[in-house]
Protein backbone atom coordinates (compact mmCIF):
# COMPACT_ATOMS: atom_id res chain seq x y z
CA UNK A 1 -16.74 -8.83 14.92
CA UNK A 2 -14.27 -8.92 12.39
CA UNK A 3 -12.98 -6.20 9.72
CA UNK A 4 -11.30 -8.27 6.62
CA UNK A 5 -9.57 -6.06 3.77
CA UNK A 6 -9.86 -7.70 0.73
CA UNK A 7 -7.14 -6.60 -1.66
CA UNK A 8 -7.42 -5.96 -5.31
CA UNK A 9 -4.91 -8.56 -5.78
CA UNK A 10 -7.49 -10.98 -5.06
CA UNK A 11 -9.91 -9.28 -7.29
CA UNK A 12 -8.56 -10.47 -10.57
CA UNK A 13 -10.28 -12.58 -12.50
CA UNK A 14 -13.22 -14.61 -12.32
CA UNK A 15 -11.83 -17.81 -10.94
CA UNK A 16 -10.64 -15.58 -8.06
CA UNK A 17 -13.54 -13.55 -7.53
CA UNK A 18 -15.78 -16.57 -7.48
CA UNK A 19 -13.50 -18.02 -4.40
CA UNK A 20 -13.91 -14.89 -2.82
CA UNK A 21 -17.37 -14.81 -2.70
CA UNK A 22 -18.08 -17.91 -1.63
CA UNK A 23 -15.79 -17.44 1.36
CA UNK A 24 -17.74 -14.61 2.45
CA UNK A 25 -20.85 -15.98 2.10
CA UNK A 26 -19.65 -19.12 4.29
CA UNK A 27 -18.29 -16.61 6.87
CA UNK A 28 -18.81 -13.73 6.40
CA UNK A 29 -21.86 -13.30 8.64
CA UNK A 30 -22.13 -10.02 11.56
CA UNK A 31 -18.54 -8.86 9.66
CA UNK A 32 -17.42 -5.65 7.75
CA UNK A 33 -15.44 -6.64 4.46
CA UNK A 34 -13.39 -3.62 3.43
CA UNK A 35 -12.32 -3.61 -0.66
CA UNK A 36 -9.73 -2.66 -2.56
CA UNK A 37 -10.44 -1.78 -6.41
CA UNK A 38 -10.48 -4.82 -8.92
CA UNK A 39 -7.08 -5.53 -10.49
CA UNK A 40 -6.02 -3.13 -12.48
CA UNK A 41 -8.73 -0.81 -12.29
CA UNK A 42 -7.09 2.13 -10.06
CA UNK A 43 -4.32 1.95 -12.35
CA UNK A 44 -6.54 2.73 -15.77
CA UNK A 45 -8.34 5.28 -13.76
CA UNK A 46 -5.23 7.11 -13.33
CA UNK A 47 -3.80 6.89 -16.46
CA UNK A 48 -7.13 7.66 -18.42
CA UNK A 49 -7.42 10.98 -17.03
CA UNK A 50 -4.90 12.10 -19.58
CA UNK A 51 -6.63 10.91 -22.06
CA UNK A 52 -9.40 12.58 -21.22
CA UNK A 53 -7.72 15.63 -20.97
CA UNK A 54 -6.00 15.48 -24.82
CA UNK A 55 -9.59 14.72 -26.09
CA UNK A 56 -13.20 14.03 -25.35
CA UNK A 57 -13.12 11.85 -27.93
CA UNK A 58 -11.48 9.22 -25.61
CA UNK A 59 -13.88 9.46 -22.67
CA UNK A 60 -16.66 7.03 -24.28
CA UNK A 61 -13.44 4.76 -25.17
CA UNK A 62 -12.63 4.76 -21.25
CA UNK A 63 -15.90 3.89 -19.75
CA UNK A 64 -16.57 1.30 -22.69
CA UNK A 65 -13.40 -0.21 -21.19
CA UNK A 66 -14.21 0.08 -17.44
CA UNK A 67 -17.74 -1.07 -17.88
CA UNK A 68 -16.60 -4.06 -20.13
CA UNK A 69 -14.14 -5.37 -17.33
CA UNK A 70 -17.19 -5.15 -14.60
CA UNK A 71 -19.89 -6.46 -16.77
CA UNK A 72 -17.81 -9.18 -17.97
CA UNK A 73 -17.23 -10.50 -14.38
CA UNK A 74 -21.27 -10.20 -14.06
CA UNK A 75 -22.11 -12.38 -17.07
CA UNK A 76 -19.27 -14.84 -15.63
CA UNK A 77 -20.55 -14.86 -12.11
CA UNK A 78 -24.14 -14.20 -11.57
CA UNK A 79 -26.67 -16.83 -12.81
CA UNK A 80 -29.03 -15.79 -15.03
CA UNK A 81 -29.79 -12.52 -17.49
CA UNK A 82 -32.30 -10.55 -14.99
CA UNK A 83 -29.68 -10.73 -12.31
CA UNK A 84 -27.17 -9.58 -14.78
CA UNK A 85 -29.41 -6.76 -15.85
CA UNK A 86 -29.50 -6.13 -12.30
CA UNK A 87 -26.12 -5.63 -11.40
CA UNK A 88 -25.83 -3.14 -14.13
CA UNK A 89 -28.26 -1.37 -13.23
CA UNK A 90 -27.24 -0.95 -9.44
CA UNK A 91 -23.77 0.21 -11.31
CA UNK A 92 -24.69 2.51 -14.02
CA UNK A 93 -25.28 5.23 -11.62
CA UNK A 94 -21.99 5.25 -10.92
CA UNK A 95 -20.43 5.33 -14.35
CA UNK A 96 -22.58 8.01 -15.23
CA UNK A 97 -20.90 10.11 -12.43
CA UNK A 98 -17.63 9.23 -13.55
CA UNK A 99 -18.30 9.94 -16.95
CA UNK A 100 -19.06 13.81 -15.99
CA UNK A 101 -16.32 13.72 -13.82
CA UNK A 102 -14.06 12.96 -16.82
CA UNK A 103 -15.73 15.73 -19.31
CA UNK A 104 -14.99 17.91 -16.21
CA UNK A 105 -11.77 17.57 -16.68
CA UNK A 106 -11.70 17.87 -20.37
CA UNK A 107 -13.69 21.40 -20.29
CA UNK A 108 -11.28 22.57 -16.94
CA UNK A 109 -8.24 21.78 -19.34
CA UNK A 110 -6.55 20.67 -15.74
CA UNK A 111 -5.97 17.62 -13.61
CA UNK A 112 -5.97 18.63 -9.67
CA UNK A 113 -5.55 16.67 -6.87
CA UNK A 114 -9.01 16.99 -5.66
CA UNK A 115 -10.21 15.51 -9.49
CA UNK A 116 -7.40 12.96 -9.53
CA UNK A 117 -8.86 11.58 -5.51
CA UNK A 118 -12.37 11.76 -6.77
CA UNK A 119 -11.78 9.75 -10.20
CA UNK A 120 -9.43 7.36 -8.24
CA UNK A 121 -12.07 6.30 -5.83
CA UNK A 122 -14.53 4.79 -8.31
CA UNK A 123 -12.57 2.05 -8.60
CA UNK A 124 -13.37 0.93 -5.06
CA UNK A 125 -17.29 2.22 -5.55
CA UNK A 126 -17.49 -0.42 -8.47
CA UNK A 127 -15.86 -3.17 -6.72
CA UNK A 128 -17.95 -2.39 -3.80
CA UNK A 129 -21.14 -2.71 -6.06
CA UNK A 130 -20.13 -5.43 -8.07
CA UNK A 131 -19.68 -8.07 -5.33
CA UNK A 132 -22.78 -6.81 -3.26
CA UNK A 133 -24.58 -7.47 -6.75
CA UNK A 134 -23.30 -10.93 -7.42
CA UNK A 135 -23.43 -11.84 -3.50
CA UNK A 136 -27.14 -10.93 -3.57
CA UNK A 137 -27.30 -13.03 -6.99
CA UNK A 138 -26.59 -16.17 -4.65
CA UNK A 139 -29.05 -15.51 -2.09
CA UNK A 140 -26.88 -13.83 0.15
CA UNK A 141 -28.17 -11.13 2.76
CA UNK A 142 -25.57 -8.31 2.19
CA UNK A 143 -25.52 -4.34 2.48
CA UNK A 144 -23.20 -2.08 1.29
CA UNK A 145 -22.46 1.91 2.49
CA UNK A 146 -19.99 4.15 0.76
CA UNK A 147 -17.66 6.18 2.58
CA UNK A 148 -19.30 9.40 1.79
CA UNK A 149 -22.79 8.05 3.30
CA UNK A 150 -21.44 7.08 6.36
CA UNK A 151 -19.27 9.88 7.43
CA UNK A 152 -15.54 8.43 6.82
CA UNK A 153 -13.88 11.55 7.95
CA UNK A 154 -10.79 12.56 6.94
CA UNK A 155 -8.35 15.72 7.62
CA UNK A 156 -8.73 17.07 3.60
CA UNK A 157 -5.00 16.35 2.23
CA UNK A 158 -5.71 14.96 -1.24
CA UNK A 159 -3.64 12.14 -2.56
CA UNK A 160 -2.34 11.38 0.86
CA UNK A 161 -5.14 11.80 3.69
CA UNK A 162 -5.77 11.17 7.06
CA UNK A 163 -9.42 9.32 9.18
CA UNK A 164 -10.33 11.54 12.07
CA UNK A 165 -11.07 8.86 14.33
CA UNK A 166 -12.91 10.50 17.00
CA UNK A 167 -15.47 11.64 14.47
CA UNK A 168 -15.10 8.86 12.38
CA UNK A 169 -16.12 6.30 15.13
CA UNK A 170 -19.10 7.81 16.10
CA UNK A 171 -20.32 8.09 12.30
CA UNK A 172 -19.31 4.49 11.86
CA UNK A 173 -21.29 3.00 14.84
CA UNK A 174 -24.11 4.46 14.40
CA UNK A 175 -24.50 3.41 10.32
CA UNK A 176 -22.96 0.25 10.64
CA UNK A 177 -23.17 -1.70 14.25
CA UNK A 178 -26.86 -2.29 14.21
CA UNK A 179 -26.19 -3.70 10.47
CA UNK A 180 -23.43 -6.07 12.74
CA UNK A 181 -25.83 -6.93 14.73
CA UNK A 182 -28.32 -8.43 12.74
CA UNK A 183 -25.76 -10.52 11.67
CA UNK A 184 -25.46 -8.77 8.08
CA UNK A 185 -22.89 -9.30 5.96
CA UNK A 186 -21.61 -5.57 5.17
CA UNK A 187 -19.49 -4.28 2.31
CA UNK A 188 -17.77 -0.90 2.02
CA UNK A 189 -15.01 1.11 -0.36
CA UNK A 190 -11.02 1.45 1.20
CA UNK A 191 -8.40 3.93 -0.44
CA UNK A 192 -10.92 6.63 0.26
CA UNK A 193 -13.05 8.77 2.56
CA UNK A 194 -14.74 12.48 2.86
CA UNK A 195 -13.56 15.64 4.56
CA UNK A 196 -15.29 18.11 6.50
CA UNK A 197 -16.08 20.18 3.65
CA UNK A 198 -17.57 17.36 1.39
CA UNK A 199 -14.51 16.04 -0.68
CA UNK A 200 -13.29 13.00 -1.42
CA UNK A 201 -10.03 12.45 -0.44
CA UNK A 202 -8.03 9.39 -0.53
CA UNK A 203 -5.09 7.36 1.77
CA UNK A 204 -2.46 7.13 -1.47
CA UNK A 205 -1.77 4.05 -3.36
CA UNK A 206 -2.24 0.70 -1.28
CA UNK A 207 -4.33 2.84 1.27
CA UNK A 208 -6.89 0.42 1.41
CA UNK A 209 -5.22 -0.97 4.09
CA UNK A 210 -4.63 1.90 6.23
CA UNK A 211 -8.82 2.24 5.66
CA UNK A 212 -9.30 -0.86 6.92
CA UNK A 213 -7.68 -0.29 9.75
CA UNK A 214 -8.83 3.03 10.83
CA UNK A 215 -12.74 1.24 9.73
CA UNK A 216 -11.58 -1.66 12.33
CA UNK A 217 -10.82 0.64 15.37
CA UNK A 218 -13.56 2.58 14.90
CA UNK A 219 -16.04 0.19 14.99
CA UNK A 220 -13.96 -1.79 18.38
CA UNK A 221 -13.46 -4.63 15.72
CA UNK A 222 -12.04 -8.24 17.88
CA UNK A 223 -9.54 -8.37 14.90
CA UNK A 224 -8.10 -7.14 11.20
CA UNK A 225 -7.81 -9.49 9.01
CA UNK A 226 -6.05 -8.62 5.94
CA UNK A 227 -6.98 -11.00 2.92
CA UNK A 228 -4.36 -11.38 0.30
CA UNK A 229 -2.68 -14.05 -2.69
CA UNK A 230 0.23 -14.60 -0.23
CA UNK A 231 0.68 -16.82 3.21
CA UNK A 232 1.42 -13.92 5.09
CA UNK A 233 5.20 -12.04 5.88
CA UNK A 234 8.35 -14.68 4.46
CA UNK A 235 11.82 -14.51 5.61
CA UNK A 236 12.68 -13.61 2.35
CA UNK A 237 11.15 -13.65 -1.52
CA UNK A 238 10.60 -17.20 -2.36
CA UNK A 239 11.86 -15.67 -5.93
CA UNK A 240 15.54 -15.51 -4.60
CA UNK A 241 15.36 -17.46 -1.90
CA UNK A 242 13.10 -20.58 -1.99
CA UNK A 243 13.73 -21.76 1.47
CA UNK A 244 12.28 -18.90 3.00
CA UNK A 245 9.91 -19.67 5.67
CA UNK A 246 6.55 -17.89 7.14
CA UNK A 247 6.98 -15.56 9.60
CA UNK A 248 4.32 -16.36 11.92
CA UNK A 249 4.70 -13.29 14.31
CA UNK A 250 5.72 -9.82 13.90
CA UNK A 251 5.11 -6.38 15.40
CA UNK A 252 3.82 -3.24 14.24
CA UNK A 253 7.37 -2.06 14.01
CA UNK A 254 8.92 -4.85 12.02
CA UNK A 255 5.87 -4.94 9.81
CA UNK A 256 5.69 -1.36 8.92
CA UNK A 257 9.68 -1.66 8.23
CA UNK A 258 8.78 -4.88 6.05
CA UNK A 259 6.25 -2.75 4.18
CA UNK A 260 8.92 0.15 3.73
CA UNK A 261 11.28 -2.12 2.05
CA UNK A 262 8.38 -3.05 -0.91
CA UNK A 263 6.77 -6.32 0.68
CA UNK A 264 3.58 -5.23 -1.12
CA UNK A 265 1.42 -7.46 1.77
CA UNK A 266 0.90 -3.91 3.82
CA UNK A 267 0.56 -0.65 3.51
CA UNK A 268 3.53 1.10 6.15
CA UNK A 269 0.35 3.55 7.42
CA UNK A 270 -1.77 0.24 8.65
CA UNK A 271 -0.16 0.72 12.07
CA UNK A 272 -1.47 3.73 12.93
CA UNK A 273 -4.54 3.41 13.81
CA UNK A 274 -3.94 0.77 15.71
CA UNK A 275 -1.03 1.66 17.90
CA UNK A 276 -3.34 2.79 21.03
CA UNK A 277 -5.87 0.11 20.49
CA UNK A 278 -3.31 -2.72 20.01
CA UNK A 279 -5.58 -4.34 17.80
CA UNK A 280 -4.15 -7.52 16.07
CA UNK A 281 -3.82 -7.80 12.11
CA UNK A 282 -3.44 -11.21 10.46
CA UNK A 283 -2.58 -11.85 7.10
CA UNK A 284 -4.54 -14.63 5.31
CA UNK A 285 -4.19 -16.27 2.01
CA UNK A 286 -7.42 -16.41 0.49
CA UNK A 287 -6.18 -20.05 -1.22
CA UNK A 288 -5.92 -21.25 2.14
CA UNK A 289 -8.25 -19.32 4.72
CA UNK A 290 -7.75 -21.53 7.97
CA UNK A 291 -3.27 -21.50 7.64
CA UNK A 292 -1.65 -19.79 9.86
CA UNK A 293 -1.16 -16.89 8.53
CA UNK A 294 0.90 -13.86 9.86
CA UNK A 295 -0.25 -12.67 13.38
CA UNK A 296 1.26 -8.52 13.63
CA UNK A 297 0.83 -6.85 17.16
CA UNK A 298 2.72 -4.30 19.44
CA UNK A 299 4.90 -6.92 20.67
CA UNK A 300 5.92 -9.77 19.14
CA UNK A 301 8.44 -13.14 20.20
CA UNK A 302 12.09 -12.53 19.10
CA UNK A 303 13.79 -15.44 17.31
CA UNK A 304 16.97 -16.82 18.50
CA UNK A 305 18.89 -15.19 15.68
CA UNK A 306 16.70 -11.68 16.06
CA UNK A 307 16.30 -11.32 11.95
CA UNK A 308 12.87 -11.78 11.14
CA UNK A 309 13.38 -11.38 7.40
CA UNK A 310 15.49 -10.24 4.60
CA UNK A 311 13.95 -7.65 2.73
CA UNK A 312 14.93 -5.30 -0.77
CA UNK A 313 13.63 -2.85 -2.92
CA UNK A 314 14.70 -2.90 -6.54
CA UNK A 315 13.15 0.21 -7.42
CA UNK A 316 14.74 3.06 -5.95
CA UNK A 317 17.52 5.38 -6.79
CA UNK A 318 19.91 7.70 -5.17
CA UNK A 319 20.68 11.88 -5.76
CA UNK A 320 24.14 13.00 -4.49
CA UNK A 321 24.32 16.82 -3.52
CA UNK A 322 27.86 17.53 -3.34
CA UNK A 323 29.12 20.53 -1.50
CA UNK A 324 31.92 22.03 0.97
CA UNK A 325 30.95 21.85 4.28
CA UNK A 326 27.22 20.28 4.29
CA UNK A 327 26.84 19.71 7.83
CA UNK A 328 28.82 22.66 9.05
CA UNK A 329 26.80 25.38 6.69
CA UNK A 330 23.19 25.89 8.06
CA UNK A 331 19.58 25.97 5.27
CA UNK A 332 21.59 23.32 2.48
CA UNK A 333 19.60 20.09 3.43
CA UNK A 334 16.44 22.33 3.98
CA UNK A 335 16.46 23.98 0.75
CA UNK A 336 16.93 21.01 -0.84
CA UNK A 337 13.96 19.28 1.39
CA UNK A 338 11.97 22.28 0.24
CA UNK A 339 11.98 22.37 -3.17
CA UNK A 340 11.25 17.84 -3.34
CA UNK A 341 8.39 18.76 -1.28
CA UNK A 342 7.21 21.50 -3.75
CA UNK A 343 7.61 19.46 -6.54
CA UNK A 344 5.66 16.32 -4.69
CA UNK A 345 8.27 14.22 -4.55
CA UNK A 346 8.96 11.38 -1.38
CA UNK A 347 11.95 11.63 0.01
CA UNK A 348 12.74 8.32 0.83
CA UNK A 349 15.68 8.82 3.02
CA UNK A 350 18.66 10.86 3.79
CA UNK A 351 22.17 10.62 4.51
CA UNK A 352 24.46 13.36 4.95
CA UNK A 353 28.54 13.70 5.27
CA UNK A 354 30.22 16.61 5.91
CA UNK A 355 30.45 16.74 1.79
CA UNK A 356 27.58 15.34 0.20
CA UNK A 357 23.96 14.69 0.67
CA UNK A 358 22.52 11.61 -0.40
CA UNK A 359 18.25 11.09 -1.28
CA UNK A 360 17.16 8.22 -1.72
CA UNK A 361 13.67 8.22 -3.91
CA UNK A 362 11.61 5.90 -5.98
CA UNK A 363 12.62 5.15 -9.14
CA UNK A 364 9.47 6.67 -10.68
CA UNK A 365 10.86 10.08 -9.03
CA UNK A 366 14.19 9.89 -9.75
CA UNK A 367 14.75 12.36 -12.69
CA UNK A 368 12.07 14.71 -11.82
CA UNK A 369 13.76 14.99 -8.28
CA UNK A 370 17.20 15.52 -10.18
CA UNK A 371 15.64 18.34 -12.66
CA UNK A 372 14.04 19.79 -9.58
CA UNK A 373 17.23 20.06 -7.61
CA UNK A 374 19.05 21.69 -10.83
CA UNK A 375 16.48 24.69 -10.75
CA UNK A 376 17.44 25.54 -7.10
CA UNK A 377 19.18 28.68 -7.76
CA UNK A 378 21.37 29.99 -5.86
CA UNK A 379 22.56 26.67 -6.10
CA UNK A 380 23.77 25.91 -2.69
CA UNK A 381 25.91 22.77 -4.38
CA UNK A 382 29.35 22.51 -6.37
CA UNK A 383 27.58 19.28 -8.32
CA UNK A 384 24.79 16.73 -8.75
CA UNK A 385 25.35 12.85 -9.32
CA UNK A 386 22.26 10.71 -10.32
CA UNK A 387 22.13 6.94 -9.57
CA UNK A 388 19.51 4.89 -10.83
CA UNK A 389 21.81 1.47 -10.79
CA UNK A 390 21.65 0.72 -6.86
CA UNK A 391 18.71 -1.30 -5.03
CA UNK A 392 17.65 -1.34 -1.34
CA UNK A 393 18.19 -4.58 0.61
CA UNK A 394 17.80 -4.40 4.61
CA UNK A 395 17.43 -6.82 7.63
CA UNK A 396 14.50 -6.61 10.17
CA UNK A 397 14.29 -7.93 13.39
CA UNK A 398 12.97 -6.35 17.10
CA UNK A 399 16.15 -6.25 18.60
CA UNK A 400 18.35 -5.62 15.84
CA UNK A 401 19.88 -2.64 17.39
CA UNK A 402 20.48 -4.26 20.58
CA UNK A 403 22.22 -7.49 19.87
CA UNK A 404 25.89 -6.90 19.06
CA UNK A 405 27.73 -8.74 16.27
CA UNK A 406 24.30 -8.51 13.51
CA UNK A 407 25.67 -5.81 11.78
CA UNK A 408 28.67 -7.37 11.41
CA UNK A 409 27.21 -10.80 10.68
CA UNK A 410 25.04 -9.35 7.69
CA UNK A 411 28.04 -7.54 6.18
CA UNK A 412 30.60 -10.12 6.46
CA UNK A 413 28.20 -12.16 4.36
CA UNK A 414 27.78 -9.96 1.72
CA UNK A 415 31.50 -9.38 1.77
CA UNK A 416 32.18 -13.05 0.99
CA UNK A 417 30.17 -12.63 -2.20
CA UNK A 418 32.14 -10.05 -3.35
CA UNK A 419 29.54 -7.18 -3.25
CA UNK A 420 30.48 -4.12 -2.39
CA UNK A 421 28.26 -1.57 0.11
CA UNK A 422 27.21 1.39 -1.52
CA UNK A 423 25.57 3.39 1.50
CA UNK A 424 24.87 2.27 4.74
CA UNK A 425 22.14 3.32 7.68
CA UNK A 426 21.53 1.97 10.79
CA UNK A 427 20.14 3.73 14.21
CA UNK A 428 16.96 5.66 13.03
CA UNK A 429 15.21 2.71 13.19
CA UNK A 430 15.33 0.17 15.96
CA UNK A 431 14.05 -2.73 14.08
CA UNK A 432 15.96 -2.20 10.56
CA UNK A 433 19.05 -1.96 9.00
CA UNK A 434 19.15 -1.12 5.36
CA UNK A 435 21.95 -0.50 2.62
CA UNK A 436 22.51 0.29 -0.75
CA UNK A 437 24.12 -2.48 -3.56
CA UNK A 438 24.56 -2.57 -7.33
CA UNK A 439 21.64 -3.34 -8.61
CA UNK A 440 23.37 -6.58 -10.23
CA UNK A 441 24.13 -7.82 -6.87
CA UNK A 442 21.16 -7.32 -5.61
CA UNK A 443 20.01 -11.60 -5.35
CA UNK A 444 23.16 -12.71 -4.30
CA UNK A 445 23.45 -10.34 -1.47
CA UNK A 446 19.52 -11.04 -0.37
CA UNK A 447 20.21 -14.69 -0.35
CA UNK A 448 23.83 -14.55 0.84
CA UNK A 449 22.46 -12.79 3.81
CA UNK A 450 19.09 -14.98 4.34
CA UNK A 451 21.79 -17.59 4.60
CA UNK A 452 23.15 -16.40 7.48
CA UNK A 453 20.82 -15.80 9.86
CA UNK A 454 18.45 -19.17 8.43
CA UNK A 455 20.67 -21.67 7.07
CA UNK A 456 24.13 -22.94 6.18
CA UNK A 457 26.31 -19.47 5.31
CA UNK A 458 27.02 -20.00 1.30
CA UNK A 459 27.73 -17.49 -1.49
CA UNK A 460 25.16 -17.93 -4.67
């Protein structure tokens, strides 16, 4: 038995949509398909809760637009008005439940966490719906189950939950294997699942994946496969670099590292699950179903050269603490921990001197972390320096911190194109190296560096 995650990248238009189902009907037979929202939908979820909130007004305005994207694909897709008619009303159900969820909102004069998880999840009930209407439309023999009906279990923690696995498994197997094992094709909502108390609480953005792979080990799944528009892991971005190649083996390590750095093929929380199982993952394009693909595992072969791929992230910035002493005075770096946490802000990593603290965050985060940091009081600083003109660029490889002379290898490269290092750190993880450039440098040092390690050394 297979689980295959089937991202909303894939889930864009009709052209697309229509590929995907006709690969699942072909094989998707005694297999769980697990589904990201459609394109673009999670995204006006979000931002129509504001809306919503400013005036009521809006809230026929935003399921008008949500049911014309879904009802559109219908009319494209399924053959015939009655099946249309169908589909809609399998779906309307669910708007209808949205809809009070969003006049909820409007009349509490508030958006929590718990109401942002539960208006965020429709996205993947309606995909879920959608496709199980237009599969049945072709004669397919498909069920569906939502998370909340099948006891998806999760710790509670809005916006950024955890599956209980133990409890989860024994929910799963009981709703869904003898489904398997009448060779049924099943479909069922990631990003999302239930707590103990009844709440719906999701994995964060992307955590469809993560779902996935919880839903895989849970069930004893053979293998993940994780459908996307891609080939699988490259040595580089084809954008920068166009000789980058396929990376047909990685580990859990190097791919969670990959993910880190912004290759938006996997969420970093996939691995989890699977670290005591050692389930396998592969990535698949869904334009060509039988390549290779990536394969990810707990162990994977080492190339000659180590580097398995050049990675960056363009949309980060950096917060400079400065103050006497940092690492000699006790409470500076925890206060200033503290109060990102409080404010719900990612830390995306930390380097300290014995004068300055240095955050690195998401772009998105950036000035809200810096206006946070200004309200700490007493301030335990002397002065704060905000840096939005840097980007991210690392090398990942099993072995990395092993082989001598990489380090140097990666940096005399960049050094013959002129760029100059802004931060370095290397030794927290064994697989990665990352650094900070301008963020003007930023595609000369990627393919400076991919270079290297996979070509002839040359400065662009």
């Amino acid at each position: 038995m297979k689980v295959v995650k089937i991202g909303g990248s894939s889930l864009k238009d009709s052209g697309n949509i229509a590929h995907i189902l006709d690969l699942i009907g072909k094989r998707g037979r005694g297999h769980i398909f697990v589904l990201s929202a459609l394109n673009g939908v999670t995204d006006m979820l979000l931002a129509s809760m504001s809306d919503a909130l400013q005036n009521e007004g809006n809230i026929p305005g935003i399921l008008g637009r949500l049911q014309e994207k879904h009802w559109r694909l219908a009319q494209q897709l399924a053959p015939g008005k009655e099946r249309i008619r169908k589909i809609q009303r399998l779906m309307r159900p669910c708007f209808e439940e949205l809809e009070r969820f969003y006049y909820g909102l409007n009349f509490t004069r508030e958006i929590t966490p718990r109401l942002r998880d539960v208006i965020s999840s429709y996205g993947e009930q309606l995909a879920v719906q959608l496709l199980f209407g237009l599969l049945g439309s072709r004669g397919v023999e498909v069920s569906y189950r939502l998370s909340q009906h099948i006891g998806l279990i999760t710790d509670g923690k809005f916006g950024d939950s955890t599956v209980k696995l133990k409890q989860t498994a024994a929910n799963l197997q009981d709703h869904l294997l003898p489904l398997v094992a009448k060779g049924r094709i099943v479909l069922l909502p990631g990003f999302y699942g239930i707590s103990e108390d009844g709440d719906i609480t999701t994995f964060g953005r992307g955590g469809s994946d993560y779902a996935a792979a919880a839903i895989a080990v849970a069930l004893g799944a053979d293998i993940l496969e994780i459908w996307k528009d891609v080939p699988g892991f490259m040595s580089s971005d084809p954008k920068i670099v166009p000789e980058a190649q396929l990376i047909p083996a990685l580990s859990y390590e190097e791919a969670a590292e990959l993910s880190y750095f912004g290759a938006r093929i996997l969420h970093p929380r996939t691995v989890e699950p699977l670290r005591r199982s050692g389930l396998e993952i592969v990535i698949k394009s869904t334009m060509d179903p039988d390549g290779p693909g990536s394969v990810i595992k707990a162990r994977s072969p080492r190339p000659k050269h180590v580097i398995k791929s050049v990675a960056y992230n363009a949309q980060v910035g950096i917060i400079k603490v400065h103050a006497s002493g940092v690492g000699a005075r006790p409470g500076i770096l925890a206060r200033v921990a503290a109060r990102m946490t409080e404010r719900g802000i990612n830390i995306k990593s930390v380097v300290t001197s014995q004068t300055s603290i240095t955050l690195l965050l998401a772009s998105d985060d950036l000035e809200a972390g810096y206006r946070a940091l200004q309200t700490l009081r007493p301030r335990p600083y002397r002065r704060l320096e905000k840096n939005d003109d840097v980007a991210l660029v690392g090398i990942v490889g099993e072995g990395l911190a092993r082989r001598k002379g990489i380090a140097a290898r990666c940096f005399e490269a960049v050094a013959n194109c002129g760029v100059n290092v802004e931060m370095i750190s290397f030794g927290p993880s064994r697989v990665a190296l990352y650094f900070l450039v301008r963020a003007r440098d930023l595609h000369k040092t990627v393919a400076a560096i991919h270079s290297s390690f996979f070509s002839i050394p040359r400065c662009f």
